[in-house]
C-alpha atoms as a PDB file:
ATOM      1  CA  UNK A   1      47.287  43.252 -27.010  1.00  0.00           C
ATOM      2  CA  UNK A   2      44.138  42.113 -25.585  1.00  0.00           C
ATOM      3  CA  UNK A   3      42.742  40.826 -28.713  1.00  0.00           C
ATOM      4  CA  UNK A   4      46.257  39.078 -29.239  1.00  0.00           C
ATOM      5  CA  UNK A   5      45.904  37.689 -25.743  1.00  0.00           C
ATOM      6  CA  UNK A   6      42.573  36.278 -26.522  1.00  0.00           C
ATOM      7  CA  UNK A   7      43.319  34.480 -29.697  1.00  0.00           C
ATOM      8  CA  UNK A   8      46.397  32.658 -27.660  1.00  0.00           C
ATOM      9  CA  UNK A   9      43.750  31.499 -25.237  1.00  0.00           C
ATOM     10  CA  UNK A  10      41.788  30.166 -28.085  1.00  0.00           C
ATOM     11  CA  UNK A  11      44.502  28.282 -29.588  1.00  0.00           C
ATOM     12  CA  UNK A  12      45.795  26.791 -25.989  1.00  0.00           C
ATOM     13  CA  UNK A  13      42.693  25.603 -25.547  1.00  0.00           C
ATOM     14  CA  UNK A  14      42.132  23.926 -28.850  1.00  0.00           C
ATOM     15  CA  UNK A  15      45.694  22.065 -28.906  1.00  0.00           C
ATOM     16  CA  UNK A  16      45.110  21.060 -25.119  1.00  0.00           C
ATOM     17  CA  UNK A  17      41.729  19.554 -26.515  1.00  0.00           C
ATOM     18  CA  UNK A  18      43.791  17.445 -29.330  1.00  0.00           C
ATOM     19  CA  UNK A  19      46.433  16.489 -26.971  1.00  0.00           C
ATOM     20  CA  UNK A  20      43.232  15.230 -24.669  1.00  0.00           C
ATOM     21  CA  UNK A  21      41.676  13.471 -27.096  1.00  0.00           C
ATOM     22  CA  UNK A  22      45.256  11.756 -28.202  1.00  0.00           C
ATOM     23  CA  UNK A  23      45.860  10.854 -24.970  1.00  0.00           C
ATOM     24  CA  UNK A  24      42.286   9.367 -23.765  1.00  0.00           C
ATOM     25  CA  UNK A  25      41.924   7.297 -27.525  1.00  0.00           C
ATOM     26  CA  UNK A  26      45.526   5.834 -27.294  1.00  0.00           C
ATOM     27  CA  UNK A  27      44.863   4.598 -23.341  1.00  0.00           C
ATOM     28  CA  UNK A  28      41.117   3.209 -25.017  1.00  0.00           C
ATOM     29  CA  UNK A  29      42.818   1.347 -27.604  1.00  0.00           C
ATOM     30  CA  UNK A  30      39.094   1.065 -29.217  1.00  0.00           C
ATOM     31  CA  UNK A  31      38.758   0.265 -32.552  1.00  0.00           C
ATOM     32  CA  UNK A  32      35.967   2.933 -32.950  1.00  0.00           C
ATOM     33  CA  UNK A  33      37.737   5.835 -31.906  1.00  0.00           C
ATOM     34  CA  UNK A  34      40.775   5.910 -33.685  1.00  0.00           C
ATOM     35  CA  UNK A  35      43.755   8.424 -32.119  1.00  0.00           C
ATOM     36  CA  UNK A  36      43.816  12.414 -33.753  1.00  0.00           C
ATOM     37  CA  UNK A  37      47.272  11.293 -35.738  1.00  0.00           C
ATOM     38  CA  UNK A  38      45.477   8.075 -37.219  1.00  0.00           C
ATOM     39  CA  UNK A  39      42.398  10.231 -38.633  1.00  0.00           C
ATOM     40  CA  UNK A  40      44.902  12.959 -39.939  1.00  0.00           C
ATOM     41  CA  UNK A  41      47.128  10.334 -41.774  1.00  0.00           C
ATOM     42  CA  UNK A  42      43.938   8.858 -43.296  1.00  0.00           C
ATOM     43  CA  UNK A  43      42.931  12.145 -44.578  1.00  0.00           C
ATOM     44  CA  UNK A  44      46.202  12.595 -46.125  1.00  0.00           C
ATOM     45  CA  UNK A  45      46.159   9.595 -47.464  1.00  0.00           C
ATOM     46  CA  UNK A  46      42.232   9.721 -48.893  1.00  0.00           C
ATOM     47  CA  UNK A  47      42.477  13.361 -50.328  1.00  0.00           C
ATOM     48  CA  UNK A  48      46.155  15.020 -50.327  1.00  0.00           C
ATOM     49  CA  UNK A  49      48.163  11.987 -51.834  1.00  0.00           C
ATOM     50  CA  UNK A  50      47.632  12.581 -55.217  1.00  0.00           C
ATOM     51  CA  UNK A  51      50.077  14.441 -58.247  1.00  0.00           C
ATOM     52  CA  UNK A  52      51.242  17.138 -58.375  1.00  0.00           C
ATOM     53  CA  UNK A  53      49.872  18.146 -62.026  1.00  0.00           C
ATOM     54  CA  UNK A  54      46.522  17.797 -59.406  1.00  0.00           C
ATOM     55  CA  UNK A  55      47.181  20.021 -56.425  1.00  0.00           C
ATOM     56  CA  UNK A  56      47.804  16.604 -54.785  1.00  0.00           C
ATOM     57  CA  UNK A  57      44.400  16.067 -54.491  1.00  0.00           C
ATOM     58  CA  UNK A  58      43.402  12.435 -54.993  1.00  0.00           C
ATOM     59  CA  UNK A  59      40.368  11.079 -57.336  1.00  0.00           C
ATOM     60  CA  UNK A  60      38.126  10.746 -53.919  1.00  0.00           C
ATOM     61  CA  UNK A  61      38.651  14.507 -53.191  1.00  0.00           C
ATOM     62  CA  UNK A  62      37.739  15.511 -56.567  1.00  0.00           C
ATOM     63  CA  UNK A  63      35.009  13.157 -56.842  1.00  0.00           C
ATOM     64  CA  UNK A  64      33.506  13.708 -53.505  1.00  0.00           C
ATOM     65  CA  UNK A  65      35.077  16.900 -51.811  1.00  0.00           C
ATOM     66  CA  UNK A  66      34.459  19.241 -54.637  1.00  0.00           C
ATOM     67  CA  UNK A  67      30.727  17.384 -55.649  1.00  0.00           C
ATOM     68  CA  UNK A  68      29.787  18.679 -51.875  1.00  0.00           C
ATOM     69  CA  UNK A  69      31.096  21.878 -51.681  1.00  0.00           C
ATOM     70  CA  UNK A  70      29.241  22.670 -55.314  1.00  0.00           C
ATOM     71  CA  UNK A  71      25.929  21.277 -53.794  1.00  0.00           C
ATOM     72  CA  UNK A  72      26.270  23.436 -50.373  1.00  0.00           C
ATOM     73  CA  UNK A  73      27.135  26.551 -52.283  1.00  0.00           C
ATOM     74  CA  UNK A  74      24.438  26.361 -55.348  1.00  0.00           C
ATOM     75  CA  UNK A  75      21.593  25.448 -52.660  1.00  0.00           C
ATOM     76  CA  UNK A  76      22.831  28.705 -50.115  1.00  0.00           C
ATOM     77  CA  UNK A  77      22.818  30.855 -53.208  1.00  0.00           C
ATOM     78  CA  UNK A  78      19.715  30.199 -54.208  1.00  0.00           C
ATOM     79  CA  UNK A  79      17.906  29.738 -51.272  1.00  0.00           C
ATOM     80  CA  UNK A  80      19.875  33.599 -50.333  1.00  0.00           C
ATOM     81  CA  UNK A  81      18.301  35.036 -53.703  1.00  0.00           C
ATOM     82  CA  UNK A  82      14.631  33.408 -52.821  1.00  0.00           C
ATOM     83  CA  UNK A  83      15.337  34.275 -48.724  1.00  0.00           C
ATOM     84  CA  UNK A  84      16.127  38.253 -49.438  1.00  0.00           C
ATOM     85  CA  UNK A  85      13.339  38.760 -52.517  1.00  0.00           C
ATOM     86  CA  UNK A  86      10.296  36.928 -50.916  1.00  0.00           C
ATOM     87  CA  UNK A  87      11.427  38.468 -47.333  1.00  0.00           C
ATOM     88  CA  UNK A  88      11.491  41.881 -48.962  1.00  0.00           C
ATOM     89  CA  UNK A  89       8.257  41.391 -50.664  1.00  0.00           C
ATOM     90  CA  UNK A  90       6.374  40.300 -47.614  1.00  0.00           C
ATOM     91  CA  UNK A  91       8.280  42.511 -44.797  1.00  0.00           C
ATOM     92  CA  UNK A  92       7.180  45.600 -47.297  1.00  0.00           C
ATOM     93  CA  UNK A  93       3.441  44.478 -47.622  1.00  0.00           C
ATOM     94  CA  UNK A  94       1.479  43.440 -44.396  1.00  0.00           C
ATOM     95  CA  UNK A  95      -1.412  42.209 -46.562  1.00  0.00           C
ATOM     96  CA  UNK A  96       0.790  39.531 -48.342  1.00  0.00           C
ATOM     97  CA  UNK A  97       2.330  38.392 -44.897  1.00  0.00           C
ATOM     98  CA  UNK A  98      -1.462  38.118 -43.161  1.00  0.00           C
ATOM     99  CA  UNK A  99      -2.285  35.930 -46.117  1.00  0.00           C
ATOM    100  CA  UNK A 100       1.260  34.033 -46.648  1.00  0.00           C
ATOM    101  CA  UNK A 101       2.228  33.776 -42.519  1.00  0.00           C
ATOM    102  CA  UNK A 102       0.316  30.827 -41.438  1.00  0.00           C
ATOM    103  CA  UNK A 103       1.278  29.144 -44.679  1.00  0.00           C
ATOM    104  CA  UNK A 104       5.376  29.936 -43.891  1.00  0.00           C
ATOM    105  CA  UNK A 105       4.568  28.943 -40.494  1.00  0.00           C
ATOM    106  CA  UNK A 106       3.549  25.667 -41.935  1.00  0.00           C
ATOM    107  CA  UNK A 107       5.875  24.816 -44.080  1.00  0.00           C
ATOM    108  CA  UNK A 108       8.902  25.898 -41.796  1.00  0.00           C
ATOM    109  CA  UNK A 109       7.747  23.314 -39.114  1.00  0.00           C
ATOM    110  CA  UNK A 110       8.118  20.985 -41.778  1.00  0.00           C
ATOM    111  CA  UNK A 111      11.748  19.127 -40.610  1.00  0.00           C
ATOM    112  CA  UNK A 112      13.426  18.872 -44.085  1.00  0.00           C
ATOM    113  CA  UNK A 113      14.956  15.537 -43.874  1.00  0.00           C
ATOM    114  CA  UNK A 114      11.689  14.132 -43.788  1.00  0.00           C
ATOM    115  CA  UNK A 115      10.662  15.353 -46.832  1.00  0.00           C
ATOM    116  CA  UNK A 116      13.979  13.395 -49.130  1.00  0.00           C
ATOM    117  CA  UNK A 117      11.837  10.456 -50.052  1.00  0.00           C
ATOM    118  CA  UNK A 118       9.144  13.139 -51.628  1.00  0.00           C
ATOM    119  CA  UNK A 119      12.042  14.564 -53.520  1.00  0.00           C
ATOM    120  CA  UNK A 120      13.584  11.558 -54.493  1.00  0.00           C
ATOM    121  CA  UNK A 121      10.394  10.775 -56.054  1.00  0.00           C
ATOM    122  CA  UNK A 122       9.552  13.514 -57.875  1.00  0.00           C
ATOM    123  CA  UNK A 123      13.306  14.727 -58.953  1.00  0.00           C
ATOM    124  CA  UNK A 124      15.246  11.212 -59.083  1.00  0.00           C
ATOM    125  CA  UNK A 125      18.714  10.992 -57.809  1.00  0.00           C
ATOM    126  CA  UNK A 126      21.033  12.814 -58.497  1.00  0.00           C
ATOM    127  CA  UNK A 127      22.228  16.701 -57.955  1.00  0.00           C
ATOM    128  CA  UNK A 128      18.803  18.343 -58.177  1.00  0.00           C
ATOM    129  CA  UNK A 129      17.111  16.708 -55.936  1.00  0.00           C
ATOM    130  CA  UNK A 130      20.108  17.393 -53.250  1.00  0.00           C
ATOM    131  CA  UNK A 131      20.165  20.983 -54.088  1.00  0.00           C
ATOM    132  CA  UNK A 132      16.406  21.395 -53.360  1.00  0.00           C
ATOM    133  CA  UNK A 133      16.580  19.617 -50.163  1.00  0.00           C
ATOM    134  CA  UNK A 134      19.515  22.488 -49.078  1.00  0.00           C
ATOM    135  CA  UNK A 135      16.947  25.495 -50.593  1.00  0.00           C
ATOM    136  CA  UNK A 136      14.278  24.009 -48.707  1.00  0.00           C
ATOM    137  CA  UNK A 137      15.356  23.790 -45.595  1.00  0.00           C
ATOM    138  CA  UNK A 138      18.126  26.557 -46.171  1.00  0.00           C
ATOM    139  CA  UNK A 139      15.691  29.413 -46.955  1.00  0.00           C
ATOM    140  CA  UNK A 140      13.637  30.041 -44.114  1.00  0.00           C
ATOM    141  CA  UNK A 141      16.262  32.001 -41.655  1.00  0.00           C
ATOM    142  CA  UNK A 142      17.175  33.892 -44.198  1.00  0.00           C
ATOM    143  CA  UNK A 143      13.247  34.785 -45.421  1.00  0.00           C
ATOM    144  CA  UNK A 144      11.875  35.346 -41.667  1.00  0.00           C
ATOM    145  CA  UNK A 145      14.992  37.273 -41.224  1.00  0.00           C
ATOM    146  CA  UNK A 146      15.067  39.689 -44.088  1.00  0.00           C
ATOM    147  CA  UNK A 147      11.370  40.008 -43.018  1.00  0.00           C
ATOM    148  CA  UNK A 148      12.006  41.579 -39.750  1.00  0.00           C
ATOM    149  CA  UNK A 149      14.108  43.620 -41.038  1.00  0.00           C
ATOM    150  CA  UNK A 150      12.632  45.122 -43.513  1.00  0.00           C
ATOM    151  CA  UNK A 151      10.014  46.070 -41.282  1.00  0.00           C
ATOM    152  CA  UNK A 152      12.227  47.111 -38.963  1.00  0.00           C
ATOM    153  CA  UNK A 153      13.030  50.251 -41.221  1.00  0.00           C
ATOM    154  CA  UNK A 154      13.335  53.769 -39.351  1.00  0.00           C
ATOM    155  CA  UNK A 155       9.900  55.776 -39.785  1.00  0.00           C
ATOM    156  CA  UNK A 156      11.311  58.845 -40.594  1.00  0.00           C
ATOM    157  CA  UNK A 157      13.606  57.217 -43.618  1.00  0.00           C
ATOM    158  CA  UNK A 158       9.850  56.032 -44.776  1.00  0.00           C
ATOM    159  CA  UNK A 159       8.421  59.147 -44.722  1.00  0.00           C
ATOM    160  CA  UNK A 160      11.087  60.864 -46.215  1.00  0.00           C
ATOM    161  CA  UNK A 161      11.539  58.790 -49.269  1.00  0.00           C
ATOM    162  CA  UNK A 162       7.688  59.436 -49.604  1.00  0.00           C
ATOM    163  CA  UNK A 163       8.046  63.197 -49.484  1.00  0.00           C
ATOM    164  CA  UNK A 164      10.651  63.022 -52.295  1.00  0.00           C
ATOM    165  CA  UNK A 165       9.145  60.475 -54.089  1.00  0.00           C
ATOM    166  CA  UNK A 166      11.972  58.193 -54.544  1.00  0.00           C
ATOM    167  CA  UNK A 167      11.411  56.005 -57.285  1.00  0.00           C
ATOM    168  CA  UNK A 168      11.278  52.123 -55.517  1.00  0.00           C
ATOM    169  CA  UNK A 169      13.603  50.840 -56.960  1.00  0.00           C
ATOM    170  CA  UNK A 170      16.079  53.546 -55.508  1.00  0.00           C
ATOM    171  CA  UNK A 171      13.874  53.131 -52.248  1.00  0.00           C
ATOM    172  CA  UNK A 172      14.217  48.664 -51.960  1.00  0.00           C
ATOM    173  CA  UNK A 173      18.230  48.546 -52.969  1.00  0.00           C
ATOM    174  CA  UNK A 174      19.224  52.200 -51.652  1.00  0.00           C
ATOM    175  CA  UNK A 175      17.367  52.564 -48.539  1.00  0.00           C
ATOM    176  CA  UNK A 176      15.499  49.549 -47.156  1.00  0.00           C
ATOM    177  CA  UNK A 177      18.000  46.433 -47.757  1.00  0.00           C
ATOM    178  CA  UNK A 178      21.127  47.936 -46.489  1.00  0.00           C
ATOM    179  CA  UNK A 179      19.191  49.068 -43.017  1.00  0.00           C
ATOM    180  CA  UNK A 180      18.030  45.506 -43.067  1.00  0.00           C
ATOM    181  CA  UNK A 181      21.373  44.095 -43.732  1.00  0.00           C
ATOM    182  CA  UNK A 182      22.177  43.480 -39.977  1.00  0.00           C
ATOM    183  CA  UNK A 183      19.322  40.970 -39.421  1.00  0.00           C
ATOM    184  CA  UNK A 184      19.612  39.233 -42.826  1.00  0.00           C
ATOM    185  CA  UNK A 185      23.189  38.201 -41.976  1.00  0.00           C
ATOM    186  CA  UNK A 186      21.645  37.164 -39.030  1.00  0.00           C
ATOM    187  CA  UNK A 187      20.156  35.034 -41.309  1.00  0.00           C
ATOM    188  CA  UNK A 188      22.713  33.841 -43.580  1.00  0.00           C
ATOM    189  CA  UNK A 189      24.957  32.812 -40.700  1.00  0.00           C
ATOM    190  CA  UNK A 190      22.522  30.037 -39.509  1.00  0.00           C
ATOM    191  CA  UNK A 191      21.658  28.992 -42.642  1.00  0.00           C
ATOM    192  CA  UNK A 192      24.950  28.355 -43.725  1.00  0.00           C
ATOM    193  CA  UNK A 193      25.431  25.954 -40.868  1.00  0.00           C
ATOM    194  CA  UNK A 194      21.733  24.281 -42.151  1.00  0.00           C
ATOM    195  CA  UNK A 195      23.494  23.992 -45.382  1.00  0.00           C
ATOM    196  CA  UNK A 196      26.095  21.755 -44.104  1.00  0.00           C
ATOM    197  CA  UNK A 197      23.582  19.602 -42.158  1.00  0.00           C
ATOM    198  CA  UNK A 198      21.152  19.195 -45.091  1.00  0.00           C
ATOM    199  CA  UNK A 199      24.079  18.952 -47.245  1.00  0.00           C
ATOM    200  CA  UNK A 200      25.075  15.224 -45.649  1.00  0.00           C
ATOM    201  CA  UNK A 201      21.261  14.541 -44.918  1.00  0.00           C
ATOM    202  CA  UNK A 202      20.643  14.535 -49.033  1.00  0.00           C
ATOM    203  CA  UNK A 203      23.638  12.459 -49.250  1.00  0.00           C
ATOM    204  CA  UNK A 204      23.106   9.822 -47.161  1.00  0.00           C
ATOM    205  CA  UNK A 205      20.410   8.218 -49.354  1.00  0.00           C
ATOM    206  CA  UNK A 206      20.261   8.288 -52.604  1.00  0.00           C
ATOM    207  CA  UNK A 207      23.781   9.655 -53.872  1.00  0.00           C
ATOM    208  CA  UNK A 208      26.894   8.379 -55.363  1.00  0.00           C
ATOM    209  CA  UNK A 209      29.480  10.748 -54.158  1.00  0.00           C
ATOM    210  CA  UNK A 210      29.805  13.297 -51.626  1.00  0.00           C
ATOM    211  CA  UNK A 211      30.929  13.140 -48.030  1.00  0.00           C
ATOM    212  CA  UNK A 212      27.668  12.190 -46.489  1.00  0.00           C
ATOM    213  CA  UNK A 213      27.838   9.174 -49.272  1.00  0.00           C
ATOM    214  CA  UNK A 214      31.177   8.481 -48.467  1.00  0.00           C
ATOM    215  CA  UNK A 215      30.846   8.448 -44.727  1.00  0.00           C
ATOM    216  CA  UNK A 216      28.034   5.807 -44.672  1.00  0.00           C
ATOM    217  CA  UNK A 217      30.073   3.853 -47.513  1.00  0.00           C
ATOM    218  CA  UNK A 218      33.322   3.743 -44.761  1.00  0.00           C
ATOM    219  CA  UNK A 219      30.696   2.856 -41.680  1.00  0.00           C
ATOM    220  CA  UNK A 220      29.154  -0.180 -43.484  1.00  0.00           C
ATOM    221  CA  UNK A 221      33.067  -1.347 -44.310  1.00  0.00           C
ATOM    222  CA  UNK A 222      33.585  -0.918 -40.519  1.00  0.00           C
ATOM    223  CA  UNK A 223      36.651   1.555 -42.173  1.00  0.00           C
ATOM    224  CA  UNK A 224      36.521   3.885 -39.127  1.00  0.00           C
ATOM    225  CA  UNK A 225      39.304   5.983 -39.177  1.00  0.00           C
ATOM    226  CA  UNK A 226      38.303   6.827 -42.704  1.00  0.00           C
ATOM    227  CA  UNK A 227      34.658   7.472 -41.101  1.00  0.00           C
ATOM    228  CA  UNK A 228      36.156  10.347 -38.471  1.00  0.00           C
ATOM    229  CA  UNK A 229      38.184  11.765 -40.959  1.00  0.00           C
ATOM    230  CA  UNK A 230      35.146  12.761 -43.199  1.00  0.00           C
ATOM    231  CA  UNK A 231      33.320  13.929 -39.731  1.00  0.00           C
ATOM    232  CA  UNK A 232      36.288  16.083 -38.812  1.00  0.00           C
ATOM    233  CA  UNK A 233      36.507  16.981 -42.269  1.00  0.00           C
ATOM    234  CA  UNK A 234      32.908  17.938 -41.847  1.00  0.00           C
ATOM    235  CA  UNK A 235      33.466  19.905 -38.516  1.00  0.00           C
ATOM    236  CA  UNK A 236      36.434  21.752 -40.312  1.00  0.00           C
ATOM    237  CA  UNK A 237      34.350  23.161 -43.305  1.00  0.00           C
ATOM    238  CA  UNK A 238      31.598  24.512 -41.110  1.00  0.00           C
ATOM    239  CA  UNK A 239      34.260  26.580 -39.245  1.00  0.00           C
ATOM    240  CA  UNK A 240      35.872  27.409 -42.612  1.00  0.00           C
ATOM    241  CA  UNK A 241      32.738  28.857 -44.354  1.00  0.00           C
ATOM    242  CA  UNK A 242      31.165  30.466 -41.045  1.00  0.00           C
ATOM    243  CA  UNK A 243      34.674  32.282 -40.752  1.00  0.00           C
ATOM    244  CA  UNK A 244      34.726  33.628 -44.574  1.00  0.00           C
ATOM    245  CA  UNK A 245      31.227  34.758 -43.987  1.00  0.00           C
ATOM    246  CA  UNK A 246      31.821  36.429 -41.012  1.00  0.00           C
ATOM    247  CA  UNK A 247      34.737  38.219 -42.574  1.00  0.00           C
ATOM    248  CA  UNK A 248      31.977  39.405 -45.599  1.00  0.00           C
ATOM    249  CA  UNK A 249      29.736  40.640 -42.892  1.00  0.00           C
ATOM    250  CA  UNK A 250      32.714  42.626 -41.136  1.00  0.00           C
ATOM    251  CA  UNK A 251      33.178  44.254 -44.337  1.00  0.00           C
ATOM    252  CA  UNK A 252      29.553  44.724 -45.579  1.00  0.00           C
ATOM    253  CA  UNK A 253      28.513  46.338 -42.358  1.00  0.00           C
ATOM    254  CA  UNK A 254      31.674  48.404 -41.548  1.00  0.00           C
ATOM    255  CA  UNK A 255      29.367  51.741 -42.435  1.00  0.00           C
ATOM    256  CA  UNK A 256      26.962  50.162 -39.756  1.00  0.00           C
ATOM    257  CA  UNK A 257      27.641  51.939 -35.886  1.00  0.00           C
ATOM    258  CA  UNK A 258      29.618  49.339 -33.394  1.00  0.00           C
ATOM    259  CA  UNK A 259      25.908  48.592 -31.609  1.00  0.00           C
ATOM    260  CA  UNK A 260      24.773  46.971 -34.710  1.00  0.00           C
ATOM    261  CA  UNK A 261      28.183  44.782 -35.340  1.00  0.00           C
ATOM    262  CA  UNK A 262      27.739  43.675 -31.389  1.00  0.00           C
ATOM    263  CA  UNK A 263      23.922  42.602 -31.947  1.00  0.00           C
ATOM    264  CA  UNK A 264      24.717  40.816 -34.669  1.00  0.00           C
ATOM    265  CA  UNK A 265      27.408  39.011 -33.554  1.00  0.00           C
ATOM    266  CA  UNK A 266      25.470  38.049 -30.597  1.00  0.00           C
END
């Protein structure tokens, strides 16, 4: 009941925000804030008016939609597979992360936008260069994460798995990930969000499709309701994918005792 309760609130809240914002951009009449019903029939008309043979999804969405959401999920996948092996690597060794820490530091301080033009020239445009701009700037939660809590792992599990000498294999995958699967979520859950960011950043130069292409190509044809309905699009998809992820994390952590669930969610 209470959780029922709460989710109302949420929902009241969020259509007394739309009905806000309807009201306030219809008394503005301003051509560069366009009323919640114009950006919504724009959408419709931009990505869901196509045939049915389709899914009634138009050329744009296909070309531009579906380009993103393959760019955001090949860089998080990778960066995740880089992330958890180098972060088990170094949270397992303290020699390697005396000699690779100030060098992480470094190169985490590094904002990635700055570094598209290097990228540009030494991949070209195009997909690649896009995808390593999400890695880059996608992997370091995860890394600094799984390295926490790796080394984070209970004493007596070490000293145990010593005593039987557990193969480590058996040890990294059966003992030491899933206690450090808390914190790496941790992890993955801000660096999806980065993904998203980065994700427009890469295509906002250098790119022919996507929706960070397409919302500077509707801002420089002063097309604006077509411009808020890529950034709501935009806002939508990051509440999307942080919502399926949370639901993985539910499930992947369900063995883990309610304090862990409430620290992560945190």
């Amino acid at each position: 009941m209470i959780k029922m309760r709460g989710f109302l609130q949420r929902w009241v809240v969020f259509i007394g925000a739309i009905v806000a914002w309807e009201l306030l951009t219809r008394a503005a009449q301003s051509p560069f804030f366009p009323t919640p019903t114009t950006i919504v029939g724009t959408a419709a008309e931009k990505w869901f008016s196509g045939p049915a043979s389709s899914l009634f999804l138009t050329d744009e969405a296909f070309s531009d939609l579906l380009a993103s959401l393959g760019r955001i999920a090949a860089g998080w996948v990778i960066a995740v597979v880089l992330g958890v092996a180098l972060g088990t690597l170094l949270g397992r060794s303290r020699t390697a992360l005396d000699y690779f820490g100030p060098l992480m530091a470094f190169m985490r301080a590094i904002p990635p936008p700055v570094l598209v033009p290097v990228f540009l020239v030494l991949l070209g445009i195009g997909t690649q260069m896009q995808i390593t701009v999400i890695v880059f700037g996608v992997m370091w939660p995860i890394l600094l994460n799984t390295v926490d809590g790796v080394r984070s792992v209970d004493q007596v599990k070490v000293d145990t798995a010593r005593s039987f000498r557990i193969p480590r294999a058996h040890w990294i995958f059966g003992v030491v990930l899933p206690a450090a699967t808390p914190k790496i979520f941790a992890g993955l859950r801000v660096s999806l969000s980065l993904a998203l960011v980065l994700m427009v950043v890469s295509e906002l130069v250098g790119s022919t499709n996507g929706i960070g292409y397409r919302l500077m190509f509707d801002q420089r044809q002063f097309d604006f309701p077509a411009m808020w309905a890529g950034i709501v699009l935009l806002g939508i998809l990051g509440y999307l994918l942080n919502t399926l992820l949370l639901v993985v994390e539910r499930r992947a952590l369900s063995w883990q005792p309610s304090q862990a669930h409430q620290v992560v969610g945190g």
